[in-house]
C-alpha atoms as a PDB file:
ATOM      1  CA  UNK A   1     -57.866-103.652 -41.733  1.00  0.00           C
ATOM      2  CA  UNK A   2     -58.481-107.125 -40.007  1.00  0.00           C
ATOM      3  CA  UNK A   3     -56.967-106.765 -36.029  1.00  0.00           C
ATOM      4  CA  UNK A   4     -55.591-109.639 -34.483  1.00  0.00           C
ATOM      5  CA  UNK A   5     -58.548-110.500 -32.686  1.00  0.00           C
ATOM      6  CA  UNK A   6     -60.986-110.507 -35.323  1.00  0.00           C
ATOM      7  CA  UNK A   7     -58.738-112.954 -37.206  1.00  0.00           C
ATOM      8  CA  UNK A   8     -58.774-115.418 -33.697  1.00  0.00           C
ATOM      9  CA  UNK A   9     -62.664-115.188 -34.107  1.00  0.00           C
ATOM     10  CA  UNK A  10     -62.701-116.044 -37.635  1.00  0.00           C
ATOM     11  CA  UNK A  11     -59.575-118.744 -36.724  1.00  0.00           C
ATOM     12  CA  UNK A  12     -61.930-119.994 -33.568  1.00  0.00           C
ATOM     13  CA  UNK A  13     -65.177-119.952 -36.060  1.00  0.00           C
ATOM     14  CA  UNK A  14     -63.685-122.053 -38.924  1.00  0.00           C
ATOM     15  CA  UNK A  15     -62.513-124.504 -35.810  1.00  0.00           C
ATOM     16  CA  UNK A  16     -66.254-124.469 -34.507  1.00  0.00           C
ATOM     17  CA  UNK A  17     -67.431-125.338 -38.001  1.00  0.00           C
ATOM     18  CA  UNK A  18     -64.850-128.072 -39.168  1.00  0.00           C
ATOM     19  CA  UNK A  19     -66.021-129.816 -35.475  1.00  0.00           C
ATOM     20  CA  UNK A  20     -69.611-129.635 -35.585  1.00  0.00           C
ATOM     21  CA  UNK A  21     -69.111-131.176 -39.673  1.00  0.00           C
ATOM     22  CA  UNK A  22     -66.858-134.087 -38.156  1.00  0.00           C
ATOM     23  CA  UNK A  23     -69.198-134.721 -35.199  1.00  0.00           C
ATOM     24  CA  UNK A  24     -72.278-135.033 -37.681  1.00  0.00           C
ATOM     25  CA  UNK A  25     -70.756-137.284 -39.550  1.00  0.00           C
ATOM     26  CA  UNK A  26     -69.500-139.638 -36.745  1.00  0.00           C
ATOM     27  CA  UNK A  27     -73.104-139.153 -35.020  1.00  0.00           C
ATOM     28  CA  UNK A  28     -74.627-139.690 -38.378  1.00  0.00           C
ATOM     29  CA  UNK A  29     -73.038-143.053 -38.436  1.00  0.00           C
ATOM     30  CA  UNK A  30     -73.850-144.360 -34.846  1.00  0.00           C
ATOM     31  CA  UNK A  31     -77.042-143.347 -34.582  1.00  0.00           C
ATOM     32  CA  UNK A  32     -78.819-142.737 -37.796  1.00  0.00           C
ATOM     33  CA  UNK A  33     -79.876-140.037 -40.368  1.00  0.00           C
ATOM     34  CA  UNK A  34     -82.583-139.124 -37.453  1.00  0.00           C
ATOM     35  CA  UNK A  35     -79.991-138.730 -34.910  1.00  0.00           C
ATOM     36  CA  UNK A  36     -80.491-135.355 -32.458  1.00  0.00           C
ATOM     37  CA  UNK A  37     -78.584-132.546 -33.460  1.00  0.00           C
ATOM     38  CA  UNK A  38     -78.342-131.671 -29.654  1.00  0.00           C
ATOM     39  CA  UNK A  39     -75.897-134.340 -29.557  1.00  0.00           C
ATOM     40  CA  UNK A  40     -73.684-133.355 -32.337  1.00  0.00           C
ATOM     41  CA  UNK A  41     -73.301-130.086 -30.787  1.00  0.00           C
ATOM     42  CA  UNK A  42     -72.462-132.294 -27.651  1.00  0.00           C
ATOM     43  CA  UNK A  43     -69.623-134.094 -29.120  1.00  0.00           C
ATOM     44  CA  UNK A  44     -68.361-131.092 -30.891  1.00  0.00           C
ATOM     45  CA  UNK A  45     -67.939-129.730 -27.214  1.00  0.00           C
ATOM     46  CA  UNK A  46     -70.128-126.576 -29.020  1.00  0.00           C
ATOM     47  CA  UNK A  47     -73.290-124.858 -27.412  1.00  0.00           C
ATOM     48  CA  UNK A  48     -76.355-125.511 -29.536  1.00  0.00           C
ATOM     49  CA  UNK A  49     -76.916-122.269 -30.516  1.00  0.00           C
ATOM     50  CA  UNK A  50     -73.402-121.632 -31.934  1.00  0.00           C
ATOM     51  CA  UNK A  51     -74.503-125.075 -34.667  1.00  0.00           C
ATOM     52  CA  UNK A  52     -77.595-123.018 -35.698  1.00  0.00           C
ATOM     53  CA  UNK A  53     -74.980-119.985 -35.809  1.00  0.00           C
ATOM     54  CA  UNK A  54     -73.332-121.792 -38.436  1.00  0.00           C
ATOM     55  CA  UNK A  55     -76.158-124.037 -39.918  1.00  0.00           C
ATOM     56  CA  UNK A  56     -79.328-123.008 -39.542  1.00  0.00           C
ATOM     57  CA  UNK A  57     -81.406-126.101 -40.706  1.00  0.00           C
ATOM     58  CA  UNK A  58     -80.688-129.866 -40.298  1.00  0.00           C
ATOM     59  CA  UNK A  59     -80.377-129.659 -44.094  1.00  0.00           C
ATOM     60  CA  UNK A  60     -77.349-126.823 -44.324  1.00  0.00           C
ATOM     61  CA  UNK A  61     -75.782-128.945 -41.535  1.00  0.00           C
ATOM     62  CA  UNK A  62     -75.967-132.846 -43.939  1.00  0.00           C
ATOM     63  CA  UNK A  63     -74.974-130.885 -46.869  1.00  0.00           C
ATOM     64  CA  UNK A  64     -72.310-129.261 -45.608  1.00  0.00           C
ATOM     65  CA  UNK A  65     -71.058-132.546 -43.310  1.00  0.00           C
ATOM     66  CA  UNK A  66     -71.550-134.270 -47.005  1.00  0.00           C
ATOM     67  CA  UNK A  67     -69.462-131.532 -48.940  1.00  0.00           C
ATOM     68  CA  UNK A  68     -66.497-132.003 -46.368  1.00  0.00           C
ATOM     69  CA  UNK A  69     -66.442-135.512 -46.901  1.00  0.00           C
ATOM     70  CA  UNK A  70     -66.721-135.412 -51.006  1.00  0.00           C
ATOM     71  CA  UNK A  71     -64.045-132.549 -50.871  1.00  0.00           C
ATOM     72  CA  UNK A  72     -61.733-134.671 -48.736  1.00  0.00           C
ATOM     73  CA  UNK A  73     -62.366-138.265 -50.378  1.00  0.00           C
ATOM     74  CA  UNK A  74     -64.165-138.285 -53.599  1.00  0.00           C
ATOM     75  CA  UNK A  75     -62.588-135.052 -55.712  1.00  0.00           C
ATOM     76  CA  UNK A  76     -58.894-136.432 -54.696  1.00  0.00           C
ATOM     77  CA  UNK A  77     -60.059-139.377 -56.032  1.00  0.00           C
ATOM     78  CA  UNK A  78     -61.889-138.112 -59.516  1.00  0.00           C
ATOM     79  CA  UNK A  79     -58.319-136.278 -60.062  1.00  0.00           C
ATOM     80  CA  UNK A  80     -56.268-139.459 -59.549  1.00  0.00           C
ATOM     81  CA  UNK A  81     -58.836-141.262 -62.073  1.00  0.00           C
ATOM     82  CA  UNK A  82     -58.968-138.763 -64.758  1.00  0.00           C
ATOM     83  CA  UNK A  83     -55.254-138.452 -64.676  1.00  0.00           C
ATOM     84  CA  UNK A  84     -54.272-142.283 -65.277  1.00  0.00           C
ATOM     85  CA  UNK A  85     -53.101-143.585 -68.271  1.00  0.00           C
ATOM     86  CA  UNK A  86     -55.483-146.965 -68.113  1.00  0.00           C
ATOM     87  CA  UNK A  87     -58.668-145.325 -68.280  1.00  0.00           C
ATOM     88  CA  UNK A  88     -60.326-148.432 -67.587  1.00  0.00           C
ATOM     89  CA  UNK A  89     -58.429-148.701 -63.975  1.00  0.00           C
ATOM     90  CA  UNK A  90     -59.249-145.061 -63.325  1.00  0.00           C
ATOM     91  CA  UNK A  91     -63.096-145.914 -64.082  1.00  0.00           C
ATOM     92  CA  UNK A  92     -63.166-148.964 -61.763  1.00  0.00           C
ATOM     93  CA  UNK A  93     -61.366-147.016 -59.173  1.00  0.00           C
ATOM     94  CA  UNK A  94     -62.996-143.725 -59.183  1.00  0.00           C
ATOM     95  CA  UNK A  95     -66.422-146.257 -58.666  1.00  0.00           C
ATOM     96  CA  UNK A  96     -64.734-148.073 -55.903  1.00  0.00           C
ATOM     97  CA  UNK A  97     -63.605-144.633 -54.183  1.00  0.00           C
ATOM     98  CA  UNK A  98     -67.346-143.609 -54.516  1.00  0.00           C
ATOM     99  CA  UNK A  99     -68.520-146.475 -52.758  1.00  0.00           C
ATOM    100  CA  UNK A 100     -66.451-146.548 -49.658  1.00  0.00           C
ATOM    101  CA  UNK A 101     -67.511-142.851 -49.272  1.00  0.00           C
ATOM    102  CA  UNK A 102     -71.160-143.976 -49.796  1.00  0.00           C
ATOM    103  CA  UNK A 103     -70.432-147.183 -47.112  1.00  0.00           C
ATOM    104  CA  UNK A 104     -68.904-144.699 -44.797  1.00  0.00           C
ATOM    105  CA  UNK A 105     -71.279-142.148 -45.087  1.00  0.00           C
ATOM    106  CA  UNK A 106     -74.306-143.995 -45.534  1.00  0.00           C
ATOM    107  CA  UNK A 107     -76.568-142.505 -42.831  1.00  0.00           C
ATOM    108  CA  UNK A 108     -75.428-138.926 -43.446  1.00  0.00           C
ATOM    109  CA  UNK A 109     -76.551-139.479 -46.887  1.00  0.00           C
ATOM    110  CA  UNK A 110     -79.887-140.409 -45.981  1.00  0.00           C
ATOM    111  CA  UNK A 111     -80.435-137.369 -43.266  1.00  0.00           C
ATOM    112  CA  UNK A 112     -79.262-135.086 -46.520  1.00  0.00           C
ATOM    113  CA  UNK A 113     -82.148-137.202 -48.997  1.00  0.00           C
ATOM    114  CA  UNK A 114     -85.049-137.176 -46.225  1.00  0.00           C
ATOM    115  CA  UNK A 115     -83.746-133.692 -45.788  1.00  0.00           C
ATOM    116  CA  UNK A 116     -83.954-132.484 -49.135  1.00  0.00           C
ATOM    117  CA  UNK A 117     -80.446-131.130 -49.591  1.00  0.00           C
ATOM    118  CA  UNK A 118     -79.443-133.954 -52.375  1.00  0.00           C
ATOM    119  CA  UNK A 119     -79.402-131.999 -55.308  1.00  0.00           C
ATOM    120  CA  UNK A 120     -78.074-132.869 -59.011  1.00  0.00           C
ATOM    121  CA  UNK A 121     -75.239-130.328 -58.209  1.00  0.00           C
ATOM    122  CA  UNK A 122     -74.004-132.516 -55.128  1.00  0.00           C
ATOM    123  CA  UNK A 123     -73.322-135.876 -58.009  1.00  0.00           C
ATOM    124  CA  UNK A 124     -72.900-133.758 -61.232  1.00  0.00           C
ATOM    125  CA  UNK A 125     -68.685-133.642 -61.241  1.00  0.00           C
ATOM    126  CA  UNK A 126     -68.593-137.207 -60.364  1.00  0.00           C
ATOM    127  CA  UNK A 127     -70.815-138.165 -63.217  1.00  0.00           C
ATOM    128  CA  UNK A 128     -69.160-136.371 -65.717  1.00  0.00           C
ATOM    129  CA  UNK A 129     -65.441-137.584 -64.542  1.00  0.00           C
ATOM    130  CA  UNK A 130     -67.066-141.262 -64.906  1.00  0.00           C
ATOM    131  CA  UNK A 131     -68.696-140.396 -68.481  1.00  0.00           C
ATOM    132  CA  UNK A 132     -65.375-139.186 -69.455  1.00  0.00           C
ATOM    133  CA  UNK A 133     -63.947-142.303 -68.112  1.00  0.00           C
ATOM    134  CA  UNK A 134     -66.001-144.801 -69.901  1.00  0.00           C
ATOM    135  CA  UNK A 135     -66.108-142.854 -73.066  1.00  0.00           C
ATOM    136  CA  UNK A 136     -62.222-143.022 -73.040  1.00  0.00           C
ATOM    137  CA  UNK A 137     -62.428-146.864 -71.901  1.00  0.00           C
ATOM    138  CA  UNK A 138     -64.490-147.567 -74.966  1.00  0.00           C
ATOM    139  CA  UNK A 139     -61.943-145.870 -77.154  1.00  0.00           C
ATOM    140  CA  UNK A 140     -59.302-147.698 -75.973  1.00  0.00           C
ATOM    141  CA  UNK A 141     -61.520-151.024 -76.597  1.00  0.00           C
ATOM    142  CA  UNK A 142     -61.277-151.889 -73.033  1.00  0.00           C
ATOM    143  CA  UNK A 143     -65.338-151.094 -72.299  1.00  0.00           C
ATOM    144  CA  UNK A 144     -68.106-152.639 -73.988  1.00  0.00           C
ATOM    145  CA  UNK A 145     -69.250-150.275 -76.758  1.00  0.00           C
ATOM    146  CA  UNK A 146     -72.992-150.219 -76.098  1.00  0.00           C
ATOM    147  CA  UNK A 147     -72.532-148.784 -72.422  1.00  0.00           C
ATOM    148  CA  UNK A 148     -74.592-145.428 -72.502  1.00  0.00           C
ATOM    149  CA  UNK A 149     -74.049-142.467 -69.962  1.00  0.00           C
ATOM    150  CA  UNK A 150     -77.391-142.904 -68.553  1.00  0.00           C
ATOM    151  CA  UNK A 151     -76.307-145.700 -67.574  1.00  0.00           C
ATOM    152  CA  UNK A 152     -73.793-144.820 -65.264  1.00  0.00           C
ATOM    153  CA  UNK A 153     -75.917-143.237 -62.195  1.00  0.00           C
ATOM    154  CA  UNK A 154     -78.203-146.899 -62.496  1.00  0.00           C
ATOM    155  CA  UNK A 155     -75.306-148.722 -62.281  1.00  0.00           C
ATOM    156  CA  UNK A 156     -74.438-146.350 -58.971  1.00  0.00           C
ATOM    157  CA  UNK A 157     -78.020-147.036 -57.821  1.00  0.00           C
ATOM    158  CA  UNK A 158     -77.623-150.279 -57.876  1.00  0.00           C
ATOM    159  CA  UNK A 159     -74.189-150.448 -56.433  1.00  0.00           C
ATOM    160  CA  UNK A 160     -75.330-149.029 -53.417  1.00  0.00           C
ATOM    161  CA  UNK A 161     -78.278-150.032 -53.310  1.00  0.00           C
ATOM    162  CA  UNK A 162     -76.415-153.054 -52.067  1.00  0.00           C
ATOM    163  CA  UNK A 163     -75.600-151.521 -49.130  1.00  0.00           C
ATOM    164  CA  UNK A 164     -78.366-151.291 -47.069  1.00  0.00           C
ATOM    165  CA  UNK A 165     -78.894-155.090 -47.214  1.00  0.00           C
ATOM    166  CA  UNK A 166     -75.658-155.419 -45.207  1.00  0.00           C
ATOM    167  CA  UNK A 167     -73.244-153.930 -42.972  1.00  0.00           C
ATOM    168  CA  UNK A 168     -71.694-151.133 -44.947  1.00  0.00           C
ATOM    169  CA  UNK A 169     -68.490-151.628 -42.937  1.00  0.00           C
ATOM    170  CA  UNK A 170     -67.884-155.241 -44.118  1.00  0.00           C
ATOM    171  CA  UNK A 171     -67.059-154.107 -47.467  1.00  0.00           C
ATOM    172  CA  UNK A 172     -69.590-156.406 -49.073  1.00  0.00           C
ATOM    173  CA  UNK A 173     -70.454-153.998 -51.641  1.00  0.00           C
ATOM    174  CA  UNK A 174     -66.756-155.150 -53.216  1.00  0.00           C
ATOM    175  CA  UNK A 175     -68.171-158.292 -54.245  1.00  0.00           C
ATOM    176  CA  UNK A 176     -70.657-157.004 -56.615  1.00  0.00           C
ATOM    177  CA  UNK A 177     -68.657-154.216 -57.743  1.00  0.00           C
ATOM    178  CA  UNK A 178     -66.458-157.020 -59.344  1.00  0.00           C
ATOM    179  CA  UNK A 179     -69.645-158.870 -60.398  1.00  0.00           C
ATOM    180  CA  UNK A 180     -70.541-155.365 -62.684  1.00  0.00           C
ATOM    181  CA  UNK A 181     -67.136-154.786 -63.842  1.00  0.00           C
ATOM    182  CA  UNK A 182     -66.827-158.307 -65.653  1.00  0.00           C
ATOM    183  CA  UNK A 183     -69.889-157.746 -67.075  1.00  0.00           C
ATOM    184  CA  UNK A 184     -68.954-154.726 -68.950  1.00  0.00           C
ATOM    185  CA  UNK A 185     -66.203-156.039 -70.419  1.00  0.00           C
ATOM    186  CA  UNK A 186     -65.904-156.487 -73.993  1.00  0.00           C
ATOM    187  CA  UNK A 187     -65.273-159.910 -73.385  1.00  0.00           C
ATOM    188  CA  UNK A 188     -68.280-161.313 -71.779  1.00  0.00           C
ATOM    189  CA  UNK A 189     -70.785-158.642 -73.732  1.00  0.00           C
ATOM    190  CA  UNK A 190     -73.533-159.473 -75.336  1.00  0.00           C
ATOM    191  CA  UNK A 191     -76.577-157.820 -76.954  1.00  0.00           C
ATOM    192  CA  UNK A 192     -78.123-155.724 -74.781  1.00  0.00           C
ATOM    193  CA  UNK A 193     -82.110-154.099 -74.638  1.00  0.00           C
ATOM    194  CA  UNK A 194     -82.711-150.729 -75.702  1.00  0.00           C
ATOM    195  CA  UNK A 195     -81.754-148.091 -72.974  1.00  0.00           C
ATOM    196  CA  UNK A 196     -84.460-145.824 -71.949  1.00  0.00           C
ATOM    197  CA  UNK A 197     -84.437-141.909 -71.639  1.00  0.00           C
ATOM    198  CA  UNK A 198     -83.430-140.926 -67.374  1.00  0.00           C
ATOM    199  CA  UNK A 199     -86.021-139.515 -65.364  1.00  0.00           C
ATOM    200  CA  UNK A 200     -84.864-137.160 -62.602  1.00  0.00           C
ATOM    201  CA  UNK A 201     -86.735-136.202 -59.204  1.00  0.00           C
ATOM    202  CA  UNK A 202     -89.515-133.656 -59.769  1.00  0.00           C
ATOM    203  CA  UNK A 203     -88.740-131.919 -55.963  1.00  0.00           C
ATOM    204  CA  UNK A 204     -84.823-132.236 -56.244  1.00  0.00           C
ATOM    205  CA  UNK A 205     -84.124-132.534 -60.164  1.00  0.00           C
ATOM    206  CA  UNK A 206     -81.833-135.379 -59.175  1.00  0.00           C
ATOM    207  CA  UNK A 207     -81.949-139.140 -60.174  1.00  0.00           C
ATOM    208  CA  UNK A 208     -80.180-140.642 -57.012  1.00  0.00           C
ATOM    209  CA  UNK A 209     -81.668-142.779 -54.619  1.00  0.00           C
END
């Protein structure tokens, strides 16, 4: 049986946990994917020791901080997409969701990379909402037909790739997000080149940047 103050722990440890993820994030984004973890604990108003309580390694901390914010922007998101009736506008906006998390997140992305804690499991429900997506756009006749699903994550990679040649929070990214969306219409295709086989990370089995 669970007393009353064992549940205020567990209550007080869940608070200490959601804090130190926010205050990553935010300290992720002002100071870089390098930034000390001895001041995340500092604007989580937490000790040091209670973050290693919770996340032992800089990499359990960026995964985690990335989890809370593809839980709390990205799966609404793939839900909306997959559920609307113009699978076409559920594509476009499930890619556009994807890339203000990646704007906004940007440096705590990196810190989980350089640390190792990207893995294929992190991307792999995102990937497979937008394969279903364009598979059901290309029924509908609303996607050009020779669109492949390795070609999805390049197309990512190159969205945000984008991004680190401006300010993520101008919203730049936008413009060539339109740029790739009238090119894969079945309008304005045209023969394309053979696509060639994915290759995936030998460390990470993932094919991000």
């Amino acid at each position: 049986m669970t007393t009353d103050p064992e549940r205020r722990l567990r209550a007080d440890a869940t608070r200490n946990a959601e804090r130190i993820l926010r205050a990553a994030r935010a300290v992720f984004a002002d100071l870089g994917p390098d930034a000390p973890l001895n001041e995340i604990a500092r604007r989580a108003d937490v000790r040091i020791r209670t973050l290693f309580n919770h996340f032992p390694s800089k990499a359990d901390l960026v995964r985690a901080a990335l989890d809370q914010s593809i839980a709390e922007d990205l799966t609404p998101a793939v839900e909306r997409a997959l559920a609307d009736s113009d699978s076409l506008h559920g594509l476009a906006c499930l890619i556009e969701a994807a890339m203000g998390l990646a704007a906004r997140e940007l440096n705590t992305l990196a810190a989980a990379r350089d640390a190792g804690a990207l893995t294929a499991e992190v991307y792999a429900p995102f990937y497979e909402s937008l394969t279903t997506l364009a598979q059901r756009a290309q029924e509908a006749g609303l996607l050009r037909a020779d669109l492949v699903p390795d070609d999805l994550p390049r197309i990512m990679a190159m969205l945000t790739s984008t991004l680190w040649t401006m300010n993520p929070r101008t919203d730049g990214w936008r413009r060539y997000l339109a740029l790739m969306f009238q090119g894969l219409t079945p309008a304005a295709a045209k023969s394309l080149p053979s696509p060639v086989t994915l290759l995936k990370h030998e460390h990470t089995g993932d094919w991000t940047l």
